[in-house]
Structures are given as structure tokens and as C-alpha cells.
N, C-alpha and C. Protein backbone atom coordinates (compact mmCIF):
# COMPACT_ATOMS: atom_id res chain seq x y z
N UNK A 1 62.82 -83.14 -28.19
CA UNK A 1 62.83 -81.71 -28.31
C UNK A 1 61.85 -81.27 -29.41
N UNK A 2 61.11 -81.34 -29.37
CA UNK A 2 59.28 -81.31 -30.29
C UNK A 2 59.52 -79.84 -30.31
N UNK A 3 59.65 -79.02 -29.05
CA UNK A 3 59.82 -77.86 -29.45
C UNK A 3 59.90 -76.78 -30.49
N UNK A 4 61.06 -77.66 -30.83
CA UNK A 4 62.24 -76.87 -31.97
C UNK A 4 61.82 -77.10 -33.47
N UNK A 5 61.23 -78.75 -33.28
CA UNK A 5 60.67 -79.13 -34.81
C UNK A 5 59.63 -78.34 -35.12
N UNK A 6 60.01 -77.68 -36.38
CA UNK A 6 58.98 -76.68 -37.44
C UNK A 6 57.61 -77.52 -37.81
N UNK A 7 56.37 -76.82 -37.50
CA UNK A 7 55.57 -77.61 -38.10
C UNK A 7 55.40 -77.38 -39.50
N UNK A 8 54.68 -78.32 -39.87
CA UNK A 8 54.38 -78.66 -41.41
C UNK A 8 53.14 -77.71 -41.54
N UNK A 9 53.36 -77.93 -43.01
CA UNK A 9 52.40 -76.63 -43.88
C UNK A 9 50.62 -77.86 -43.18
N UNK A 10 50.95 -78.89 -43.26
CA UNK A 10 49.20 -79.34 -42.81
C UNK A 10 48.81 -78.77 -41.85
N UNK A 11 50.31 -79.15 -40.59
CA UNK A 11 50.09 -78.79 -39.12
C UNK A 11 49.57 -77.57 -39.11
N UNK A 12 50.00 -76.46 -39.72
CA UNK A 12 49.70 -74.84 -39.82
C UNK A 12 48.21 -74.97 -39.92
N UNK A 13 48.01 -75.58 -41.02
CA UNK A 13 46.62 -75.20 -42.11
C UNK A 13 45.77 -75.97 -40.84
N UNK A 14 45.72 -77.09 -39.85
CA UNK A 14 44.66 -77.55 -39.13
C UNK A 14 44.47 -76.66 -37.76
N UNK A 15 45.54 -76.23 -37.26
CA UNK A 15 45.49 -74.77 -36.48
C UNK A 15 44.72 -73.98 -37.27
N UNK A 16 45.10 -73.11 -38.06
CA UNK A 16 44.26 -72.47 -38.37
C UNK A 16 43.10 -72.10 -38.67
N UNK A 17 42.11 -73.92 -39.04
CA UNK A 17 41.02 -74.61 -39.17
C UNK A 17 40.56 -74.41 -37.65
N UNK A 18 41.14 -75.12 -36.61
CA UNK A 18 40.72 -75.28 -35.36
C UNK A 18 40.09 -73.22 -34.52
N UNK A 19 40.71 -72.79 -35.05
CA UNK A 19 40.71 -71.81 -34.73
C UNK A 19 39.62 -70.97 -35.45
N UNK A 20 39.21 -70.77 -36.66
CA UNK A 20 38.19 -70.61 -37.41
C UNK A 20 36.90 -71.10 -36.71
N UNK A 21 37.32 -72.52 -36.95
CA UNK A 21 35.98 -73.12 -36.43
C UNK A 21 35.29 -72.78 -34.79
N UNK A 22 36.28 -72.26 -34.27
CA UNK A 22 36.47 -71.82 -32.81
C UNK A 22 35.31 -70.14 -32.75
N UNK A 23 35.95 -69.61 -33.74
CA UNK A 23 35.60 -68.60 -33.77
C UNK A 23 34.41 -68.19 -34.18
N UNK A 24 33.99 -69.01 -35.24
CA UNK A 24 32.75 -69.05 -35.80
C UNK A 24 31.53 -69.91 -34.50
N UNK A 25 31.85 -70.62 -33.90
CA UNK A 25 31.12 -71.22 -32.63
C UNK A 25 30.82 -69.82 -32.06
N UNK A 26 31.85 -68.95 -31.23
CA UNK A 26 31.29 -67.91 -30.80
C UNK A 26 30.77 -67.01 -31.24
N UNK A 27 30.78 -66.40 -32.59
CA UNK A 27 29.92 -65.85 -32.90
C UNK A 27 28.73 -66.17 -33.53
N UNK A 28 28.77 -67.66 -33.52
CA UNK A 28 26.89 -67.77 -33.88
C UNK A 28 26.15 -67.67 -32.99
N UNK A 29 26.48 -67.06 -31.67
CA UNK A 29 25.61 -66.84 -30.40
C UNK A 29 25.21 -65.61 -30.88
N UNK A 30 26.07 -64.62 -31.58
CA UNK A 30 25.46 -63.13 -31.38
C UNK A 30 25.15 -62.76 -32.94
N UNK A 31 26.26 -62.99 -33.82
CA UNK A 31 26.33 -62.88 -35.26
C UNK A 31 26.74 -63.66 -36.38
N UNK A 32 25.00 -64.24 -36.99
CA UNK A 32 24.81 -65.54 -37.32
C UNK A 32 25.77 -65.03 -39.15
N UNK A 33 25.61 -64.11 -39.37
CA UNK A 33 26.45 -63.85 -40.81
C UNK A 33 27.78 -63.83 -40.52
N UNK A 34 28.25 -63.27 -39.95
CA UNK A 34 30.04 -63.03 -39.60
C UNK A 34 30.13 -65.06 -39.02
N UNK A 35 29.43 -65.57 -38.29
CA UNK A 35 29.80 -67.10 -38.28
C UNK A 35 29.55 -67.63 -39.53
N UNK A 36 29.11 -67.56 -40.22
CA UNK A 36 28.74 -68.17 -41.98
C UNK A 36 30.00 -67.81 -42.53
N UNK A 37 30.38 -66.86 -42.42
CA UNK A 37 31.59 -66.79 -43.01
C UNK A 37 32.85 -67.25 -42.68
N UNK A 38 33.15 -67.36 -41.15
CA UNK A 38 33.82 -68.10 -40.60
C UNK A 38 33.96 -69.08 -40.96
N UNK A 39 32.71 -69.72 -41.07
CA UNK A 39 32.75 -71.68 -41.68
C UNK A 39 32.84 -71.40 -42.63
N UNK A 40 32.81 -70.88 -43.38
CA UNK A 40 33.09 -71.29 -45.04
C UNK A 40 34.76 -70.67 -45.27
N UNK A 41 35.41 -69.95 -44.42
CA UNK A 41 36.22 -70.04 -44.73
C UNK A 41 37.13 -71.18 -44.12
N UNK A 42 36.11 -71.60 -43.09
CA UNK A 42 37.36 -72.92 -42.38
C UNK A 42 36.72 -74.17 -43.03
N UNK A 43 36.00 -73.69 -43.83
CA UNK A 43 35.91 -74.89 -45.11
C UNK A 43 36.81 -75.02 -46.08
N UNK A 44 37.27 -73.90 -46.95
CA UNK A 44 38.23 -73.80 -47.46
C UNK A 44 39.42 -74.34 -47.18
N UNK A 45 39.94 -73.75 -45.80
CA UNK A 45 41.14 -74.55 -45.47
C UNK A 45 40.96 -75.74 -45.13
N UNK A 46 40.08 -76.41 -45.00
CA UNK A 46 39.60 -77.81 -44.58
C UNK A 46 39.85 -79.00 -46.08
N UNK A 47 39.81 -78.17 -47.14
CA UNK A 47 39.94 -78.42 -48.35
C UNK A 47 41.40 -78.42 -48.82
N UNK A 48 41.75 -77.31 -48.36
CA UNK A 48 43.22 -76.97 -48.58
C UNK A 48 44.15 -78.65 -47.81
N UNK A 49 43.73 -79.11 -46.92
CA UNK A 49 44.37 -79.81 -45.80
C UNK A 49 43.64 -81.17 -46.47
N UNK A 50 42.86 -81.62 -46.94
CA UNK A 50 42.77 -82.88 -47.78
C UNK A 50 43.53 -82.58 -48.96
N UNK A 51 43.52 -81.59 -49.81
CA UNK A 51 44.54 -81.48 -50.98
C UNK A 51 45.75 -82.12 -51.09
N UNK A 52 46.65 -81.55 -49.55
CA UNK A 52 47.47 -82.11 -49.09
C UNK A 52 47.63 -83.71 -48.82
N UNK A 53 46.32 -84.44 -48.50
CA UNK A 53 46.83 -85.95 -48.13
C UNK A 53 46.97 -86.34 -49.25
């Protein structure tokens, strides 16, 4: 029942990475500044999530 089990503060933080990084892919097709910022903030949490190991 995986379901029900709460994820962990990593699990959160690499979603949220995956998703950044997701986002920043599509907009470096149209808007290469708003993707710069994207990655650097899914750098951050990328940082945040080694802190953790």
C-alpha cells in the first residue's frame, strides 16, 4: 500500500527538481532568461537534496 506512505522531505525536494528542470527545458525554446532561472533554481534544490545524503 505505497499509496498511503508519506513521502520524505528528499522524495518532495527531487519532484520538485524534476519538475523545474522540466520546465526550464521548455522554456529555453522561447525564453532563454526565465530558463536560467529555472536551472538555477533547480540547482538550489539539487543542493538542498545532497545536503540531505
Amino acid at each position: 500500500m505505497s499509496w498511503f506512505r508519506r513521502s520524505s522531505e528528499k522524495e518532495k525536494l527531487e519532484k520538485k527538481y524534476r519538475k523545474l528542470l522540466d520546465e526550464a527545458y521548455k522554456l529555453s525554446h522561447s525564453d532563454r532568461k526565465s530558463s536560467d532561472l529555472k536551472t538555477a533554481e533547480a540547482d538550489t534544490i539539487l543542493k538542498q537534496i545532497e545536503a540531505l545524503d
